[in-house]
N, C-alpha and C. Protein backbone atom coordinates (compact mmCIF):
# COMPACT_ATOMS: atom_id res chain seq x y z
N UNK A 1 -5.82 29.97 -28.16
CA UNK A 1 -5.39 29.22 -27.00
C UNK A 1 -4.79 30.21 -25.99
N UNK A 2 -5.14 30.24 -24.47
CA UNK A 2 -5.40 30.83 -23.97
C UNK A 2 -3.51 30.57 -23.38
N UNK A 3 -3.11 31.29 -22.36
CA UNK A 3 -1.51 31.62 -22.21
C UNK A 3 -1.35 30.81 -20.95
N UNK A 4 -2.36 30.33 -19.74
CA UNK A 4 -2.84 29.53 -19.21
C UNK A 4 -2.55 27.97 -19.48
N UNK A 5 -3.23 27.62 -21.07
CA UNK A 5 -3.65 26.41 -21.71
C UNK A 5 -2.09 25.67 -21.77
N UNK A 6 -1.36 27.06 -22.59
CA UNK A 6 -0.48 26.53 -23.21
C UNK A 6 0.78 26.27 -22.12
N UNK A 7 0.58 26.95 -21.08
CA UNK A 7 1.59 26.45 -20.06
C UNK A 7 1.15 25.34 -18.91
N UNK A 8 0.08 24.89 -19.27
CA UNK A 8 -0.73 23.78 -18.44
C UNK A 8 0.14 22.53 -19.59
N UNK A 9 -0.43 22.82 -21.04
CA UNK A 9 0.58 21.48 -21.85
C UNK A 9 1.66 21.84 -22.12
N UNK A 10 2.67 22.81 -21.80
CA UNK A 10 4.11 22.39 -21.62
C UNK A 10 4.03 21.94 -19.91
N UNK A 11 4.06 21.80 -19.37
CA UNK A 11 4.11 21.52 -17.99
C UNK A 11 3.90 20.23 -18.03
N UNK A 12 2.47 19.45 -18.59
CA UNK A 12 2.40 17.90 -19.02
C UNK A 12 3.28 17.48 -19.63
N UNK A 13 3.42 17.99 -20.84
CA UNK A 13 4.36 17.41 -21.25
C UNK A 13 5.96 17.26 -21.11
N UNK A 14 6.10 18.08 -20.08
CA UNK A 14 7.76 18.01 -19.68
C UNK A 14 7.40 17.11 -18.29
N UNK A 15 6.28 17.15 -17.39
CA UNK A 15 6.18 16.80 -16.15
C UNK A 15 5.83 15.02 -16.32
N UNK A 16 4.85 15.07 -17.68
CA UNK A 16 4.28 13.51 -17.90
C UNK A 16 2.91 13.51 -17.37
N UNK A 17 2.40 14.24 -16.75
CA UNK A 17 1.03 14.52 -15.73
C UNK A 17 0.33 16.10 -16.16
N UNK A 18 -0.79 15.74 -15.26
CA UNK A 18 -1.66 17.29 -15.13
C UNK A 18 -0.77 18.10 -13.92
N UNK A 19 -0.83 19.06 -14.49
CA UNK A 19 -0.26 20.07 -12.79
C UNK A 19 -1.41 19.64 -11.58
N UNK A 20 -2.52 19.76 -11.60
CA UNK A 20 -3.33 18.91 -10.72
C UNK A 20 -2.51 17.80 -9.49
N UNK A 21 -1.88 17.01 -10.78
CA UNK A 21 -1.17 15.94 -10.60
C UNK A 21 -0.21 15.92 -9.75
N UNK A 22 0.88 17.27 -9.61
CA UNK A 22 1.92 17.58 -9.36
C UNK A 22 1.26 17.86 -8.04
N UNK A 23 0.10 18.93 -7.72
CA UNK A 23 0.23 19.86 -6.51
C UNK A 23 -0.62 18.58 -6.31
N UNK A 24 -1.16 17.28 -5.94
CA UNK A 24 -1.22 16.79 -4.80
C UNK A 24 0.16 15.84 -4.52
N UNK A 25 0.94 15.62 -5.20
CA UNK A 25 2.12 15.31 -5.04
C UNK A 25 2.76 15.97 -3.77
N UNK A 26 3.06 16.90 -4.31
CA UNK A 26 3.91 18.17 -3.61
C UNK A 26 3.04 18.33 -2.23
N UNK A 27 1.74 18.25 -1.82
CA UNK A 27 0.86 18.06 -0.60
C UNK A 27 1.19 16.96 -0.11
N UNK A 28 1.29 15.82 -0.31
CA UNK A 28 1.53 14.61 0.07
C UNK A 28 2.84 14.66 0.69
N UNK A 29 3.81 14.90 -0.15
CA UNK A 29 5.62 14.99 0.19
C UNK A 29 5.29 16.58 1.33
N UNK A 30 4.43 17.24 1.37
CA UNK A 30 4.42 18.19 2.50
C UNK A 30 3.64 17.36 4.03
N UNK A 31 2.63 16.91 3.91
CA UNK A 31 2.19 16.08 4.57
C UNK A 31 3.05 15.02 5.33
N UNK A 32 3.79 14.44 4.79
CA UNK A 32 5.01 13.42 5.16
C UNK A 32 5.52 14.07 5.61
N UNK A 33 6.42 15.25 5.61
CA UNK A 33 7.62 16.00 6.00
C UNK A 33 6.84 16.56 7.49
N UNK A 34 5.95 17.10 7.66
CA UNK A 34 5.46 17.40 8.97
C UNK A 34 4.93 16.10 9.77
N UNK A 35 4.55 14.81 9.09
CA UNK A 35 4.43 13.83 10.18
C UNK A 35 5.97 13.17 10.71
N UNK A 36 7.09 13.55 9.46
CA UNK A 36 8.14 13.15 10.22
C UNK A 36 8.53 14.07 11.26
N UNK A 37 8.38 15.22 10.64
CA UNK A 37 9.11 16.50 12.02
C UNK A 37 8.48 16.06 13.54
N UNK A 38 7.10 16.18 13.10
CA UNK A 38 6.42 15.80 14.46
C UNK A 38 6.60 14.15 15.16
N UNK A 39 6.86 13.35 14.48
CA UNK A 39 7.35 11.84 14.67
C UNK A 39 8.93 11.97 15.73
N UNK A 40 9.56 12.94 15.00
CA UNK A 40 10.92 12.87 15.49
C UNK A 40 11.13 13.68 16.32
N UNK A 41 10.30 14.38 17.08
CA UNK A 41 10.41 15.06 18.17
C UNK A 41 10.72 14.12 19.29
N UNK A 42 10.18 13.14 19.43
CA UNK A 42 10.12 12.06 20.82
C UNK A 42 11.95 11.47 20.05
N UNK A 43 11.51 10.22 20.09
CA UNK A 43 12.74 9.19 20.15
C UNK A 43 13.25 9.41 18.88
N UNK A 44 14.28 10.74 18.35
CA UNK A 44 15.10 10.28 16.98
C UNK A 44 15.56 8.92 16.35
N UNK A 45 16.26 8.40 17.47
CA UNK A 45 16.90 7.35 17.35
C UNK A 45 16.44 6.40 16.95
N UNK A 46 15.62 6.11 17.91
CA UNK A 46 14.18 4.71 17.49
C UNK A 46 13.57 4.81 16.74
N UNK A 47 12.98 5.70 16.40
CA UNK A 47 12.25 5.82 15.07
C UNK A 47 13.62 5.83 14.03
N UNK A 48 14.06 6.49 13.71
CA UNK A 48 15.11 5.71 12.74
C UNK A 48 15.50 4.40 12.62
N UNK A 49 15.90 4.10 13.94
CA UNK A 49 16.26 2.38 13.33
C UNK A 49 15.42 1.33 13.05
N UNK A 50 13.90 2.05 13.96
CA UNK A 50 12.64 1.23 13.87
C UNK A 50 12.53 1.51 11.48
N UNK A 51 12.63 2.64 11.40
CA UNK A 51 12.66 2.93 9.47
C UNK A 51 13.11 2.26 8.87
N UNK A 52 14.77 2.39 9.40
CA UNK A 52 15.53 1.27 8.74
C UNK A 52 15.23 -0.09 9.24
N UNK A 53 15.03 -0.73 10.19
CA UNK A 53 14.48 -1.80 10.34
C UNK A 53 13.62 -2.40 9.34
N UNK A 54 12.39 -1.26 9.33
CA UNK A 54 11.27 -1.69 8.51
C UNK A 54 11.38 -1.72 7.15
N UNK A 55 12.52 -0.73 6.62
CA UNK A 55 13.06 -0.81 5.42
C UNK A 55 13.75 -2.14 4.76
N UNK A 56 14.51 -2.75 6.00
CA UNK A 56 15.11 -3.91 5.27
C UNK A 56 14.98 -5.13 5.86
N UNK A 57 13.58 -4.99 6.55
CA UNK A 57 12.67 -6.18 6.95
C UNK A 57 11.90 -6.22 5.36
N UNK A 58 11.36 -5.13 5.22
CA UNK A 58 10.45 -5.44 3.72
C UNK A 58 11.66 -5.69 2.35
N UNK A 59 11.89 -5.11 2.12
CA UNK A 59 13.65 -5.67 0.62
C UNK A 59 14.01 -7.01 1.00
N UNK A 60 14.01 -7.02 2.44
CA UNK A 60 14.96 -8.51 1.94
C UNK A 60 14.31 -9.93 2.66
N UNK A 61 13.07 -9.20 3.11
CA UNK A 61 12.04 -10.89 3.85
C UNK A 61 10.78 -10.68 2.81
N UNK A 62 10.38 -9.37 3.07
CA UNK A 62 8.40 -9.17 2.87
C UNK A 62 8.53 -9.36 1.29
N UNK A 63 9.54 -8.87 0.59
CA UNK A 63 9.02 -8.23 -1.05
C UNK A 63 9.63 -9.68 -1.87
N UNK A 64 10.87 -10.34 -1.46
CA UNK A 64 10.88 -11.82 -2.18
C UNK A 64 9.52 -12.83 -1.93
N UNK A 65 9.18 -12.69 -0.62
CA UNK A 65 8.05 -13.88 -0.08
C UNK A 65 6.59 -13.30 -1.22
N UNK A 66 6.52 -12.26 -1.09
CA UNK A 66 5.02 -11.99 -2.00
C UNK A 66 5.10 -11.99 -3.38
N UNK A 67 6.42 -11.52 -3.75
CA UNK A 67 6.85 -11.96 -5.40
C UNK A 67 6.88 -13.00 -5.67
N UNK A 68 7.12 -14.06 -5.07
CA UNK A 68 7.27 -15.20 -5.07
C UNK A 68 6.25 -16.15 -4.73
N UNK A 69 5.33 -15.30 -3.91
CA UNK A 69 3.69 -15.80 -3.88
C UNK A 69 2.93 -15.58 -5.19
N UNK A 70 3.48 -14.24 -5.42
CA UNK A 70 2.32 -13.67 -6.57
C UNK A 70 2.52 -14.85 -8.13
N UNK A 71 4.16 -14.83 -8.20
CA UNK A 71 4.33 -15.81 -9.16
C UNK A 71 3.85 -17.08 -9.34
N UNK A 72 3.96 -17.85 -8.46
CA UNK A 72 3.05 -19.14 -7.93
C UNK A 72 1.73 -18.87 -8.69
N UNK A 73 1.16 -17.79 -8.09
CA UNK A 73 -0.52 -17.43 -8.31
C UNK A 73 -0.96 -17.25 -9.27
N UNK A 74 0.26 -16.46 -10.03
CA UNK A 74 -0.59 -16.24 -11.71
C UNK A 74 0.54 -17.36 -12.45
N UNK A 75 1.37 -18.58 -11.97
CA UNK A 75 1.28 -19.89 -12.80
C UNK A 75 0.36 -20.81 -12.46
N UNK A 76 -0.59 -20.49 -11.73
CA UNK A 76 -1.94 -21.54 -11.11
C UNK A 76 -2.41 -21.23 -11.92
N UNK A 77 -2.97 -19.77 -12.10
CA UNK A 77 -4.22 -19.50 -12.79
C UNK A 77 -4.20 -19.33 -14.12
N UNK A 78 -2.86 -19.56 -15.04
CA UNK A 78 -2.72 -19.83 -16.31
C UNK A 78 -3.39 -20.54 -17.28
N UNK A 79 -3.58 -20.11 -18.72
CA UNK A 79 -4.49 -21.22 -19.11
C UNK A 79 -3.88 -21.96 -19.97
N UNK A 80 -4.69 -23.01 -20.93
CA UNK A 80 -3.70 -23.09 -22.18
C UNK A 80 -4.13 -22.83 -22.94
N UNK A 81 -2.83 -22.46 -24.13
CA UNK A 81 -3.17 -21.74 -25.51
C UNK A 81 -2.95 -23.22 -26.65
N UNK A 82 -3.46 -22.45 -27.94
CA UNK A 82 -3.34 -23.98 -28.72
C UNK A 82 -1.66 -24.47 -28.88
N UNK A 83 -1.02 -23.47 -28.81
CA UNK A 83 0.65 -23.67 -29.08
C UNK A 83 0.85 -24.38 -27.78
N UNK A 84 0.42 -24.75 -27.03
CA UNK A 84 0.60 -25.37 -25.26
C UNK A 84 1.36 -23.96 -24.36
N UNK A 85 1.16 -22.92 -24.62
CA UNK A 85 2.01 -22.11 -23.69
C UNK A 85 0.72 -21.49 -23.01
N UNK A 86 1.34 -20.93 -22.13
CA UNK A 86 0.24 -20.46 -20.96
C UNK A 86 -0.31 -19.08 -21.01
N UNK A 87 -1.97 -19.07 -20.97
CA UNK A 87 -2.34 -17.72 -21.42
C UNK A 87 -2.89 -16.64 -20.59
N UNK A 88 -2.35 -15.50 -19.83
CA UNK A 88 -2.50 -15.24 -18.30
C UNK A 88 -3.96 -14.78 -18.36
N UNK A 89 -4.49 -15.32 -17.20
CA UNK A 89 -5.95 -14.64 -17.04
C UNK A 89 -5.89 -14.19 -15.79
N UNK A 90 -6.82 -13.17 -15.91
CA UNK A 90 -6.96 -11.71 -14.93
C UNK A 90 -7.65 -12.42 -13.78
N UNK A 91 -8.08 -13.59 -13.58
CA UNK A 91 -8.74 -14.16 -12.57
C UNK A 91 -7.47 -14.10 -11.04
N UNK A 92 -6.08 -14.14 -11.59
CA UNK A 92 -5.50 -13.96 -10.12
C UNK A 92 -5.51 -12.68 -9.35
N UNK A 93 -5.56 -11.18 -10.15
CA UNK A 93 -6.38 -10.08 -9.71
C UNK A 93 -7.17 -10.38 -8.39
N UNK A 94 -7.76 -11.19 -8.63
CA UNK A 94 -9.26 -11.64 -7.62
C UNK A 94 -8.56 -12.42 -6.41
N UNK A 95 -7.48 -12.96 -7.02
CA UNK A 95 -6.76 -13.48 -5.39
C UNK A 95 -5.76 -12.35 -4.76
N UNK A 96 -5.00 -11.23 -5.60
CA UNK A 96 -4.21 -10.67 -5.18
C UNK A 96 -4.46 -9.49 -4.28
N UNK A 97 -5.61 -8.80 -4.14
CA UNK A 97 -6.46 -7.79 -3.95
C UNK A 97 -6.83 -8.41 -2.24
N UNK A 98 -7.69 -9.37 -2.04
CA UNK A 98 -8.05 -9.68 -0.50
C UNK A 98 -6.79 -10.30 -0.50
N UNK A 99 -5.87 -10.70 -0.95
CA UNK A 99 -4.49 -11.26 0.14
C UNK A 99 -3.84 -10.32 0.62
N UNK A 100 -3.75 -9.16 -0.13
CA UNK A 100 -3.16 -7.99 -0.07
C UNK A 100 -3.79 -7.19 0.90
N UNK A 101 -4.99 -6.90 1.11
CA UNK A 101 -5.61 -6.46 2.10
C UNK A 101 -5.57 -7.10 3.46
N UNK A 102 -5.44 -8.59 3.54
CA UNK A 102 -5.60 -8.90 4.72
C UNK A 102 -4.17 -9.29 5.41
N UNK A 103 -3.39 -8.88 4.49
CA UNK A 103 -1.78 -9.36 4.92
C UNK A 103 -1.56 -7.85 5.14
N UNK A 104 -1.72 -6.83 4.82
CA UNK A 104 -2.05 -5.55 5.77
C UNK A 104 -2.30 -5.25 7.00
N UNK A 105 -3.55 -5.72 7.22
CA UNK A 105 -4.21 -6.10 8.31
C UNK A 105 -3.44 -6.82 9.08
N UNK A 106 -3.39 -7.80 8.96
CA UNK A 106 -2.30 -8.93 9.76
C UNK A 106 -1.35 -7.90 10.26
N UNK A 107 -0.63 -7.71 9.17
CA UNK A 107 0.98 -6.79 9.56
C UNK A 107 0.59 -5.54 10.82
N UNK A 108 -0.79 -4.65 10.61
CA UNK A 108 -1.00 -4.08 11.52
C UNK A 108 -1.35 -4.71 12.89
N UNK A 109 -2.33 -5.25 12.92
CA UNK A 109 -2.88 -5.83 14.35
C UNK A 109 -2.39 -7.44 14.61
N UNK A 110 -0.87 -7.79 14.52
CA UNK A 110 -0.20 -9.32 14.64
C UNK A 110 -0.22 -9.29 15.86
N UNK A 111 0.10 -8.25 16.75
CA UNK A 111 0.08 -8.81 18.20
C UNK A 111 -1.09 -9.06 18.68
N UNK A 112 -2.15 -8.13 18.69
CA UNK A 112 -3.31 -8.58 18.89
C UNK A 112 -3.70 -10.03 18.35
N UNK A 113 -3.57 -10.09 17.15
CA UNK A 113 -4.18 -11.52 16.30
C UNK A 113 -3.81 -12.48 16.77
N UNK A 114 -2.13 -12.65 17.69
CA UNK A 114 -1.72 -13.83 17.94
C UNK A 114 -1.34 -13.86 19.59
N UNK A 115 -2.83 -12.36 19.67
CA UNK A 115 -1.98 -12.47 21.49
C UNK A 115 -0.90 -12.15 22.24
N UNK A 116 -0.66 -11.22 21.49
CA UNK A 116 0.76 -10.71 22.01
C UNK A 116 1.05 -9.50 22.68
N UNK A 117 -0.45 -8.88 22.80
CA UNK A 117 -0.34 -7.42 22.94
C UNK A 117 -0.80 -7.41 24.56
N UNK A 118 -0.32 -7.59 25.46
CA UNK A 118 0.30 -7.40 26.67
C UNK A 118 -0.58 -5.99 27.23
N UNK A 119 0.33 -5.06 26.70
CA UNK A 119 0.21 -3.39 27.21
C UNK A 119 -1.23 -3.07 26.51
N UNK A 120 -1.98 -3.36 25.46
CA UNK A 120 -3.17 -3.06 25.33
C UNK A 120 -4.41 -3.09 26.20
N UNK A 121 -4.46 -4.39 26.46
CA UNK A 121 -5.68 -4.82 28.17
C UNK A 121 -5.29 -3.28 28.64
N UNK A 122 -3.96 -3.08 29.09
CA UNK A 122 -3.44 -2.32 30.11
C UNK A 122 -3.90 -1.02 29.94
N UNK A 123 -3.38 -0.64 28.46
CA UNK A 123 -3.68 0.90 27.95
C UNK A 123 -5.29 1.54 27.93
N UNK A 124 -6.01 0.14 27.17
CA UNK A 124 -7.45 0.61 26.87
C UNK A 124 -8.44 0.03 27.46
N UNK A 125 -8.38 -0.41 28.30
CA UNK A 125 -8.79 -1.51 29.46
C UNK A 125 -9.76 -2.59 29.12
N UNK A 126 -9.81 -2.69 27.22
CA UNK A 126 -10.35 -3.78 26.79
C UNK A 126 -9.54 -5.00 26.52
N UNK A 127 -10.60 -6.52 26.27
CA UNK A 127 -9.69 -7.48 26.07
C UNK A 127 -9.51 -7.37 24.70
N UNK A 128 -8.11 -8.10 24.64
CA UNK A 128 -7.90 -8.07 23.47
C UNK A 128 -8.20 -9.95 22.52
N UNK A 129 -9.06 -10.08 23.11
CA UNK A 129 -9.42 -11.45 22.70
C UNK A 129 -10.61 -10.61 21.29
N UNK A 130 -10.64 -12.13 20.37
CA UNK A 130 -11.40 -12.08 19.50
C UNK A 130 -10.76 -11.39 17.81
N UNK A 131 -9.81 -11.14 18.25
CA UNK A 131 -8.84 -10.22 17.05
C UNK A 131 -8.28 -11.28 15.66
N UNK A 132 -8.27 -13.22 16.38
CA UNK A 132 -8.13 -13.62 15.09
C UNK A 132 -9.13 -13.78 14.80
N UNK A 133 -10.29 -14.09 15.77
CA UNK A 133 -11.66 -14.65 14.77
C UNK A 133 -12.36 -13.16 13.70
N UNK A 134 -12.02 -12.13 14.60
CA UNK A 134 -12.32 -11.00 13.76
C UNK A 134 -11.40 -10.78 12.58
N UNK A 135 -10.25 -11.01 12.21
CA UNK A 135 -9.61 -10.93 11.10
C UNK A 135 -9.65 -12.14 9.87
N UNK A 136 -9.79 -13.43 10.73
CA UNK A 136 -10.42 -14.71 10.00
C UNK A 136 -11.88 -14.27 9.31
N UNK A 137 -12.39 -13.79 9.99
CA UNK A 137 -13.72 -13.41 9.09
C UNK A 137 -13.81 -12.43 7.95
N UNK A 138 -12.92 -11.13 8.37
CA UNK A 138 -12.37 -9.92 7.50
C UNK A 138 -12.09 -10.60 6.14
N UNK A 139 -10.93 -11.81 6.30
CA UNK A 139 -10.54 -12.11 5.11
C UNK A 139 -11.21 -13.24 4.59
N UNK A 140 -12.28 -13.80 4.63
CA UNK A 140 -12.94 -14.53 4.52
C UNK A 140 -13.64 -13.71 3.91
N UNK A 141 -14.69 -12.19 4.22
CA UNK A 141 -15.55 -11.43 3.60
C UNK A 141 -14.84 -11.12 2.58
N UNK A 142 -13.38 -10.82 2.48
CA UNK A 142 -12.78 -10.01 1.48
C UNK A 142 -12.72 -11.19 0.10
N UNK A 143 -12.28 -12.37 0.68
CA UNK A 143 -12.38 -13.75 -0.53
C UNK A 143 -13.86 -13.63 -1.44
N UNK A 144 -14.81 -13.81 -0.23
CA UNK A 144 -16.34 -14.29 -0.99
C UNK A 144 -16.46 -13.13 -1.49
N UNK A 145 -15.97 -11.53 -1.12
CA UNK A 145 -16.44 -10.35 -2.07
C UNK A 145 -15.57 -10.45 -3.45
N UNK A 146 -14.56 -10.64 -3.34
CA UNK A 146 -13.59 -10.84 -4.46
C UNK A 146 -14.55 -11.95 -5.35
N UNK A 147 -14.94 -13.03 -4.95
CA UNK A 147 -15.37 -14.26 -5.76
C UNK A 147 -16.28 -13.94 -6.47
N UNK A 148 -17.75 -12.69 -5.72
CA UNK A 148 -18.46 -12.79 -6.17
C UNK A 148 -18.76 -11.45 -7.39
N UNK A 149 -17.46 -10.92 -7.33
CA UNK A 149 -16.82 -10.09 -8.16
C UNK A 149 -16.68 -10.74 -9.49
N UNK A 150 -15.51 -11.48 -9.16
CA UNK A 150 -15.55 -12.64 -10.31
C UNK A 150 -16.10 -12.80 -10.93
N UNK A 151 -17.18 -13.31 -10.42
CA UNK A 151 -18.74 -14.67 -11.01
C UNK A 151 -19.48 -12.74 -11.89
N UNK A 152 -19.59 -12.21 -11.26
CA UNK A 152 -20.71 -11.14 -11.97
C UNK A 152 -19.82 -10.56 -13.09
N UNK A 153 -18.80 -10.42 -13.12
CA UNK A 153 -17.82 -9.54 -14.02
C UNK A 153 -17.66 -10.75 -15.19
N UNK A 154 -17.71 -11.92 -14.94
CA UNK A 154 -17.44 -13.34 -15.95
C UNK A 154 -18.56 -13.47 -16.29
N UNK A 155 -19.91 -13.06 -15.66
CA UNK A 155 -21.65 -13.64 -16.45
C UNK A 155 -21.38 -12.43 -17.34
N UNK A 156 -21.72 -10.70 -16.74
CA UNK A 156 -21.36 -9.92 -17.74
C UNK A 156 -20.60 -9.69 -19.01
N UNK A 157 -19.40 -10.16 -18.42
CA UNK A 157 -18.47 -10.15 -20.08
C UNK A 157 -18.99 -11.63 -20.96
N UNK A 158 -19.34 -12.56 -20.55
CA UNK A 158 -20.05 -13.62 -21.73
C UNK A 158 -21.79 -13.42 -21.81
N UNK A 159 -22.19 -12.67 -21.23
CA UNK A 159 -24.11 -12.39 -21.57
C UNK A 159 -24.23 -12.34 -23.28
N UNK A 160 -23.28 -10.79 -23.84
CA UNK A 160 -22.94 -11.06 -25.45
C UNK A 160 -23.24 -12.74 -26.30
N UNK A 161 -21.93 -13.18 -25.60
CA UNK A 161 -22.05 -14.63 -26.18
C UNK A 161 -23.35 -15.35 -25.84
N UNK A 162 -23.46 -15.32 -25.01
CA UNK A 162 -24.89 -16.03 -24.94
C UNK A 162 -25.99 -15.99 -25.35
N UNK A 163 -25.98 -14.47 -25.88
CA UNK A 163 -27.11 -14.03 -26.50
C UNK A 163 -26.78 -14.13 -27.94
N UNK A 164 -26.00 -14.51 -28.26
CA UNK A 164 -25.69 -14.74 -30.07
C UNK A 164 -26.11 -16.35 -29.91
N UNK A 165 -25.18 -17.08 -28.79
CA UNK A 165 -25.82 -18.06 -28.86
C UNK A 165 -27.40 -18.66 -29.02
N UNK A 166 -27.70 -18.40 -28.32
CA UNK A 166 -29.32 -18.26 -28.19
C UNK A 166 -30.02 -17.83 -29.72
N UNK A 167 -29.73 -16.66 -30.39
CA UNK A 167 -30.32 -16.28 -31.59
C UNK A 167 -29.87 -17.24 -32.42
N UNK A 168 -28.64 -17.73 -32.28
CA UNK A 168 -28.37 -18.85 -33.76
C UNK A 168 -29.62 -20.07 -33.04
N UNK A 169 -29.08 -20.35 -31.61
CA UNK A 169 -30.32 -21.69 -31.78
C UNK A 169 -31.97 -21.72 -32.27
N UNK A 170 -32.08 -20.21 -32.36
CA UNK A 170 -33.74 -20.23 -32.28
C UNK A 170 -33.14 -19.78 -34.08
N UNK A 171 -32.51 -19.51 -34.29
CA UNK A 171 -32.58 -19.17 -36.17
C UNK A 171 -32.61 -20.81 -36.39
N UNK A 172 -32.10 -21.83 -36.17
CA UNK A 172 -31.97 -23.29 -36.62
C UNK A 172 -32.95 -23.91 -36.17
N UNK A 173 -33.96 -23.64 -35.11
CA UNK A 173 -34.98 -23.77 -34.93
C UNK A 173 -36.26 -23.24 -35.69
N UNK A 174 -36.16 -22.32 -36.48
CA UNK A 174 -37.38 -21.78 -37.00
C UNK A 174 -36.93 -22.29 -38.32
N UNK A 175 -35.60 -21.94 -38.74
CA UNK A 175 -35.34 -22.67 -40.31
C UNK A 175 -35.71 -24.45 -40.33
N UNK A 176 -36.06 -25.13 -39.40
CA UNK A 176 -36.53 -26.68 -39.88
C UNK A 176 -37.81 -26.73 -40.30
């Protein structure tokens, strides 16, 4: 074992990861640190309170409302077990994924979506009409792609069964 090897697995194993792992870490946290330097050249101020703003707009409005969505979602999609308790199925995955995406979306382009964006016409000298029907549709594509996710991932994982099924009926068929 090469002197390389063996300081690649002490490094995992004290770090929990590949060094791989670490240096895009350490790129990322470098990456951030120069979009803040360069961020905070203009308005220190505003951009800070706009941070903290956004910091405790999300803790104490955004992250109860979606926990509290998500919970709802996977006691819908619960099943039952023979004891009557509820048995979670991965089917809310399939709702959490396009809500999540399009409540993104939303959060980015809300003024546009609801008309609010004033200084845009102004800035880019387009209208800004069409932004909910274009995001109504976004998440509409993102539902029926999710669904039809679903449906192929649910024929696939029971094809097995079906095909045992099928061989017992034609074995009880040839045994009469």
């Amino acid at each position: 074992m090469s002197h390389l090897t063996r300081a690649g697995e002490a490094l995992r194993r004290r770090y929990g990861a590949s060094p791989l792992h670490l240096l895009l870490t350490l790129a990322c946290f470098a990456l951030a640190l120069y979009a803040g330097i360069r961020l905070l050249k203009g308005d220190t101020t505003g951009v800070a309170i706009w941070f903290v703003g956004a910091a405790l707009l999300h803790d104490l409005v955004l992250l109860p409302a979606y926990s509290l969505t998500d919970r709802a979602a996977q006691f819908l999609c619960r099943g039952r077990a023979a004891e009557g308790e509820g048995v979670p199925r991965p089917g809310v995955n399939y709702l959490r994924v396009p809500a999540f995406v399009s409540g993104v979306l939303f959060l980015v382009w809300w003024p546009l979506i609801l008309r609010k964006g004033g200084r845009y016409t102004a800035y880019t000298a387009l209208s800004a009409d069409g932004f909910l029907a274009r995001w109504l549709l976004i998440t509409a594509a993102l539902f029926a792609a999710s669904a039809v996710t679903l449906i192929v991932r649910t024929w696939l994982r029971l094809r097995p069964e079906r095909t045992r099924h099928r061989a017992q009926a034609q074995a009880r068929r040839t045994a009469k």
